[in-house]
Protein backbone atom coordinates (compact mmCIF):
# COMPACT_ATOMS: atom_id res chain seq x y z
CA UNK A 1 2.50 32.20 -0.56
CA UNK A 2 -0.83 30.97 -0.94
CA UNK A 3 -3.77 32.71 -2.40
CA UNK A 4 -4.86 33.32 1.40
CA UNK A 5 -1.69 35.28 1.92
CA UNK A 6 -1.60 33.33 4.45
CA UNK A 7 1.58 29.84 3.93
CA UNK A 8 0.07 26.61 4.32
CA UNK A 9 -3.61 27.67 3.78
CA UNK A 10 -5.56 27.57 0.55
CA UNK A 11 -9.02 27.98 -0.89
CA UNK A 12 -11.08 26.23 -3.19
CA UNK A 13 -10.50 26.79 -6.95
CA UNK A 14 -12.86 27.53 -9.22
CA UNK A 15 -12.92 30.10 -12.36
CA UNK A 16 -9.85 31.98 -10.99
CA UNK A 17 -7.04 31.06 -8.12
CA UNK A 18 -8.76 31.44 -4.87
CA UNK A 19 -12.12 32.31 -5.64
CA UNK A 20 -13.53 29.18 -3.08
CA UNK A 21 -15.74 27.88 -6.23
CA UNK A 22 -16.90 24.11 -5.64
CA UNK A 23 -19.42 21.91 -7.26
CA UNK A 24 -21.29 19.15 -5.27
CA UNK A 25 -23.67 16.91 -6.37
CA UNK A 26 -26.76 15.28 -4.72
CA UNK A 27 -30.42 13.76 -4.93
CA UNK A 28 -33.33 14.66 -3.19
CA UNK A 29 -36.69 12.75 -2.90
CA UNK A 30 -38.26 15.33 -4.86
CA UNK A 31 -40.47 15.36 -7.70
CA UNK A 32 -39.13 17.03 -10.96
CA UNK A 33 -42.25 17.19 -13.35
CA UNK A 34 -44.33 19.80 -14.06
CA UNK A 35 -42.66 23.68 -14.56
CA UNK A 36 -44.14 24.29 -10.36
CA UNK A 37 -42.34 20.77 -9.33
CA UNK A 38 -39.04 21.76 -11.12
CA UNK A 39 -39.35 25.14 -9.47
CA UNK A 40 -40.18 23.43 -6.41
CA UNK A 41 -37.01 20.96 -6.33
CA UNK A 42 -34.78 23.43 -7.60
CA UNK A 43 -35.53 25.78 -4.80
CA UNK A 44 -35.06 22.59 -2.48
CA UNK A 45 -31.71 22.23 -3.83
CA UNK A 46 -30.94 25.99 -3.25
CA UNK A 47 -31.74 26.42 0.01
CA UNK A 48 -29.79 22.81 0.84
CA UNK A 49 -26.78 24.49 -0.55
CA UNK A 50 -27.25 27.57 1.73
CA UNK A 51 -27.31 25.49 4.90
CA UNK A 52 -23.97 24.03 3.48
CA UNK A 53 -22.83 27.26 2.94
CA UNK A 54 -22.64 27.72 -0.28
CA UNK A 55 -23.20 31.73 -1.22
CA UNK A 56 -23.88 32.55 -3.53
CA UNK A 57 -24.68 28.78 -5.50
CA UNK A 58 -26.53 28.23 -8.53
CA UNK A 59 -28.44 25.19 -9.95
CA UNK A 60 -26.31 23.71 -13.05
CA UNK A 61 -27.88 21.02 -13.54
CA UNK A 62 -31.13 19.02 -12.99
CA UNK A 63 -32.54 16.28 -13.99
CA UNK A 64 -35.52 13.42 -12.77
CA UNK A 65 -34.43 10.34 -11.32
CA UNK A 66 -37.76 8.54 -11.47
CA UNK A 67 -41.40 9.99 -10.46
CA UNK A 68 -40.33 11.01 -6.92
CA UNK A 69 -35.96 12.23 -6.74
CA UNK A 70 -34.04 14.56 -8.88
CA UNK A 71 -30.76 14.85 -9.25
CA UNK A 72 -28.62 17.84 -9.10
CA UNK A 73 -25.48 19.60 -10.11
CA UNK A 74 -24.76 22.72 -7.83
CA UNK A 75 -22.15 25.63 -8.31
CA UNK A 76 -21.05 28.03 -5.44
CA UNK A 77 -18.60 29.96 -3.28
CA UNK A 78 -17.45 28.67 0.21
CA UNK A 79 -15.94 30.81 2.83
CA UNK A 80 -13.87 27.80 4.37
CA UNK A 81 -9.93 27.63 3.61
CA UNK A 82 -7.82 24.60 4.03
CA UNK A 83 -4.94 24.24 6.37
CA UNK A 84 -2.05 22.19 5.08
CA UNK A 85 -0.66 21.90 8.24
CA UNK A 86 -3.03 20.23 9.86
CA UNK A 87 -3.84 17.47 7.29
CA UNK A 88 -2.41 14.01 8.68
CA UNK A 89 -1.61 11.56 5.85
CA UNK A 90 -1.14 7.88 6.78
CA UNK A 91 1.89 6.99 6.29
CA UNK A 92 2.87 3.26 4.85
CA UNK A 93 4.84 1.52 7.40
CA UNK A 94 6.71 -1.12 5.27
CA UNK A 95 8.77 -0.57 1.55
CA UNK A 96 7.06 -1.58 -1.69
CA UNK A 97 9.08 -4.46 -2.98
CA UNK A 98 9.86 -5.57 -6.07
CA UNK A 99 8.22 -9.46 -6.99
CA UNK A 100 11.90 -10.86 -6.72
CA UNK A 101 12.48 -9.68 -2.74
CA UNK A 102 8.69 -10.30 -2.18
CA UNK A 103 9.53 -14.05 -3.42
CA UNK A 104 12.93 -14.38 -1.75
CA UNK A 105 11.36 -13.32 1.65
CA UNK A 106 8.76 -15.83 1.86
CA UNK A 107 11.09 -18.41 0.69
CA UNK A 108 13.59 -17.70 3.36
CA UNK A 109 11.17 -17.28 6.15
CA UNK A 110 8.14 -19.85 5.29
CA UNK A 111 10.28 -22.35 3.55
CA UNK A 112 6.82 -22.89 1.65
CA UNK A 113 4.56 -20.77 -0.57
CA UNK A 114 1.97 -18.05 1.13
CA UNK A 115 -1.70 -19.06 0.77
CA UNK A 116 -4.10 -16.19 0.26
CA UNK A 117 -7.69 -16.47 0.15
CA UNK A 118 -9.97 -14.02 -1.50
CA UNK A 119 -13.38 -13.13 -1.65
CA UNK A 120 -15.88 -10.96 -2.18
CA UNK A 121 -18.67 -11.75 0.72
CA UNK A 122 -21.96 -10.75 1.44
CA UNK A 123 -24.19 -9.53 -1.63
CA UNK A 124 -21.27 -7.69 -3.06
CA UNK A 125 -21.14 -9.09 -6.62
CA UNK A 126 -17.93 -6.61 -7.72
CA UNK A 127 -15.43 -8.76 -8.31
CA UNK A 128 -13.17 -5.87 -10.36
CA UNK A 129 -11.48 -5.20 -7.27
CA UNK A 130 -10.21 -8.49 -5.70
CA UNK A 131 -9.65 -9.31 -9.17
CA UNK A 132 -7.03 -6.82 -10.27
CA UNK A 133 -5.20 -7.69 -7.02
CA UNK A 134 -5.30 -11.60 -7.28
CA UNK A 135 -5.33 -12.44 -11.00
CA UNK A 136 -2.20 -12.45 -12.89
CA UNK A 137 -3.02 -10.13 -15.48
CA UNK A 138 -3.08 -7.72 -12.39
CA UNK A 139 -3.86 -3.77 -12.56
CA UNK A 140 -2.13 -0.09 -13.36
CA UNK A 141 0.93 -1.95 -15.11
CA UNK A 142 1.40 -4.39 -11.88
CA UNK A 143 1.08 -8.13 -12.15
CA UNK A 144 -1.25 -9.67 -9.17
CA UNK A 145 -0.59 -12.25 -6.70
CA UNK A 146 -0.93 -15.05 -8.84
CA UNK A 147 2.55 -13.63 -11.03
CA UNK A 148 4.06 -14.84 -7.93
CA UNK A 149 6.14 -17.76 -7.64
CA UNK A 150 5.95 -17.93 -3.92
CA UNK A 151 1.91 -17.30 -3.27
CA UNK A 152 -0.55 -19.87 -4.00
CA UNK A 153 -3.59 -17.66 -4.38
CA UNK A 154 -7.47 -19.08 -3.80
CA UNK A 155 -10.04 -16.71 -5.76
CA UNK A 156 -13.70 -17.72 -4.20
CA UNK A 157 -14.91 -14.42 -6.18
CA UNK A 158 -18.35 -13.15 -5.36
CA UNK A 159 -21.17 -13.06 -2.69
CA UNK A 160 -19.32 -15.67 -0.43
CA UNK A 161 -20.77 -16.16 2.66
CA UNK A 162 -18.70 -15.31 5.87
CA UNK A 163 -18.98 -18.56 7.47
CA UNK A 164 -17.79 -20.34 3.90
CA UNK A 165 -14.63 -18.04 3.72
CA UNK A 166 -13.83 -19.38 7.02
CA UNK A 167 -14.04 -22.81 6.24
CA UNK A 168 -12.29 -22.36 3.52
CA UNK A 169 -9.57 -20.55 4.77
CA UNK A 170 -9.16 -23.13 7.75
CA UNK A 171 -9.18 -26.14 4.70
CA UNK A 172 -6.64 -24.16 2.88
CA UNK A 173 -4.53 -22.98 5.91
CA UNK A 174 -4.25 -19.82 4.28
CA UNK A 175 -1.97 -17.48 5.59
CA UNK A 176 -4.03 -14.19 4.75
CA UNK A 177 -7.32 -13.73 3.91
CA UNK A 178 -8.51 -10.59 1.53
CA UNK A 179 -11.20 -9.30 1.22
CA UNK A 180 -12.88 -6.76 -0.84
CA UNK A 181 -16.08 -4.79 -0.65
CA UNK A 182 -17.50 -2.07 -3.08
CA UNK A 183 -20.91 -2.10 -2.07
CA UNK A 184 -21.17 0.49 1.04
CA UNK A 185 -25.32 1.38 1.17
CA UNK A 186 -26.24 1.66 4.20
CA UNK A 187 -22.31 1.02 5.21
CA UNK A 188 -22.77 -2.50 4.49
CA UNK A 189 -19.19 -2.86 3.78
CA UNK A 190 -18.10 -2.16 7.42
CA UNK A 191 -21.07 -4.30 8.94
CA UNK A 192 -19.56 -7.03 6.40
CA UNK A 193 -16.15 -6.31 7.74
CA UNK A 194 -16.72 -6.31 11.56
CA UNK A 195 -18.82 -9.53 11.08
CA UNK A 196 -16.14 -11.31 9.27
CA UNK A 197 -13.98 -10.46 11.41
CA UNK A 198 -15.59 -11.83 14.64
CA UNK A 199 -16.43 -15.13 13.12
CA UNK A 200 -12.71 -15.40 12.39
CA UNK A 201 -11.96 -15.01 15.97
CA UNK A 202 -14.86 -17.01 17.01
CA UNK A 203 -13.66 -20.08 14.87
CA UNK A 204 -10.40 -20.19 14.70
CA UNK A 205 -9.15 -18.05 17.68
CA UNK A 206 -4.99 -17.23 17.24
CA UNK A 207 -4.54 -19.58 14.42
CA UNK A 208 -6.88 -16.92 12.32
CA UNK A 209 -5.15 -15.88 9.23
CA UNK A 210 -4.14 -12.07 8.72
CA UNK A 211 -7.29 -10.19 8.17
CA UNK A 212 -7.35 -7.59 4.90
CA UNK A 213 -9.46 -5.58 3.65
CA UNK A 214 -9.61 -3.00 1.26
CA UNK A 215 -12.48 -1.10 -1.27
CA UNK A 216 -12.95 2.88 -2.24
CA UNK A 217 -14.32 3.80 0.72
CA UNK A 218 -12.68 2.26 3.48
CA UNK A 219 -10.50 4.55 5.58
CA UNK A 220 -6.81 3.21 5.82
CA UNK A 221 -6.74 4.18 9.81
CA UNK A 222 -9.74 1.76 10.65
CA UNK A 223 -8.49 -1.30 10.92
CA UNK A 224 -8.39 -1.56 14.33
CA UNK A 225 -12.00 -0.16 14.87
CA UNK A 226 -12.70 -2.65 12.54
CA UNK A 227 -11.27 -5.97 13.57
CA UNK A 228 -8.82 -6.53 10.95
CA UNK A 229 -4.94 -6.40 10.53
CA UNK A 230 -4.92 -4.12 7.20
CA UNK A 231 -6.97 -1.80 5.45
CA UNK A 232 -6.41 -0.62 1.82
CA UNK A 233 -8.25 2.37 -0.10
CA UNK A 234 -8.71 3.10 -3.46
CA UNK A 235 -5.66 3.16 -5.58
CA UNK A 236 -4.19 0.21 -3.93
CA UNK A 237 -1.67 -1.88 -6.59
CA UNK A 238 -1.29 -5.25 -6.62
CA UNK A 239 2.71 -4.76 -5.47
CA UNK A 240 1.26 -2.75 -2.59
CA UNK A 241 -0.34 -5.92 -1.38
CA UNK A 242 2.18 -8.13 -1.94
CA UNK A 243 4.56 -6.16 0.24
CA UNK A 244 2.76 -5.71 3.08
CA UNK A 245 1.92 -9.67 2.80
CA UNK A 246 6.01 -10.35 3.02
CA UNK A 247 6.32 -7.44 5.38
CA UNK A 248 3.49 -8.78 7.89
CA UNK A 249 4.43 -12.62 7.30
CA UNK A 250 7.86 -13.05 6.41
CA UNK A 251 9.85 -10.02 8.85
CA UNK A 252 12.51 -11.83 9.45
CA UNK A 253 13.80 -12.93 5.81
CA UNK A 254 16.58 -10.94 4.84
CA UNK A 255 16.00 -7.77 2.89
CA UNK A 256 18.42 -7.02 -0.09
CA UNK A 257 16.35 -3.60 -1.03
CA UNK A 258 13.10 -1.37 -1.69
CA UNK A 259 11.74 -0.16 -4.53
């Protein structure tokens, strides 16, 4: 039973189970100087929380970003519960494979390795991500793509234009194309997306590559809205990848077992 009393429903934990006690934080373009500004912002902060309902909710912490924002820490009690039965997970609609069947499925259904090209385009400069997912020294205890024997992986690393990952991806005839974005003011990382995208089906029509994206705040289910074949979130391993790659590309090789 839940602390609702209710199965399947649950509040917010705080000090004790089932009190609804969160913490947010935020910034406001509000001075925090003098002791009648800090008064002033905290107050803003306050009454912000109220309209989120937050009731009661205390100021934590505060602190001056700059002569014009502060940033703040807020503690409360929300009314809201959660219904477990109504959260919808996505659910991954292939097996994750070990390195051996990933290899022995492209061998048996390309006859040739996979070429993946990967990029980081637009101003994103945050290579981490495509990084841990290419390189060979990998991420979270996995290996990337380069460990394996049967991908031939192009790294074109940061703030690559759109129309030079295309050309590139047409000179390599890559099979995929990934790309990752961590940079999301002002969501540039779906404008990015949707614009990459369309001058992948602009230039190269069906003989486009298989589109992938992935970054910490991308939503898994938005590939479609956004023009590509796969999105990955945050978390995503390196073996995770390389699965879906055999399982999008190579469907037909025979398949000796999951892991």
């Amino acid at each position: 039973m839940s602390p609702t009393g209710r199965v399947g429903v649950v509040r917010p934990y705080g000090d004790t189970t089932g009190d609804g006690r969160v913490q947010l934080s935020f910034t406001l373009p509000v001075p925090f100087g003098d002791e009648a500004e800090r008064a002033r912002a905290e107050g803003a902060a306050l009454q912000l929380a109220a309209k989120m309902g937050l009731d009661p909710a205390m100021v934590v912490h505060a602190k001056g970003m700059g002569p014009d924002f502060t940033f703040f820490i807020v503690y409360g009690r929300v009314g809201h519960v959660v219904d477990l039965s109504a959260v919808t997970v996505a659910e991954r609609e292939f097996p994750v494979l070990p390195a051996a069947e990933v290899n022995l499925r492209i061998r048996s259904a390309l006859g040739r390795k996979l070429v993946v090209v990967g990029a980081c385009i637009g101003t994103d400069a945050h290579t981490v991500g495509i990084d841990a997912i290419l390189n060979v020294k990998g991420h979270a205890g996995e290996k990337g793509l380069e460990y394996y024997r049967e991908i031939r992986v192009v790294n074109m690393g940061s703030q690559v234009s759109v129309a030079d990952l295309v050309a590139r991806a047409a000179a390599e005839h890559a099979d995929a194309v990934l790309v990752s974005q961590v940079v999301t003011q002002r969501d540039a990382h779906l404008s990015n997306t949707r614009e990459m995208a369309g001058a992948f089906r602009r230039e190269l029509g069906e003989r486009r590559p298989l589109l992938v994206v992935g970054g910490p705040r991308f939503d898994p289910n938005a590939a479609r809205d956004l023009g590509v074949d796969k999105v990955f979130g945050r978390g995503t391993t390196p073996r995770e990848v390389a699965s879906y790659l055999a399982h999008a590309l190579a469907p037909q090789a025979p398949q000796r077992g999951a892991a």
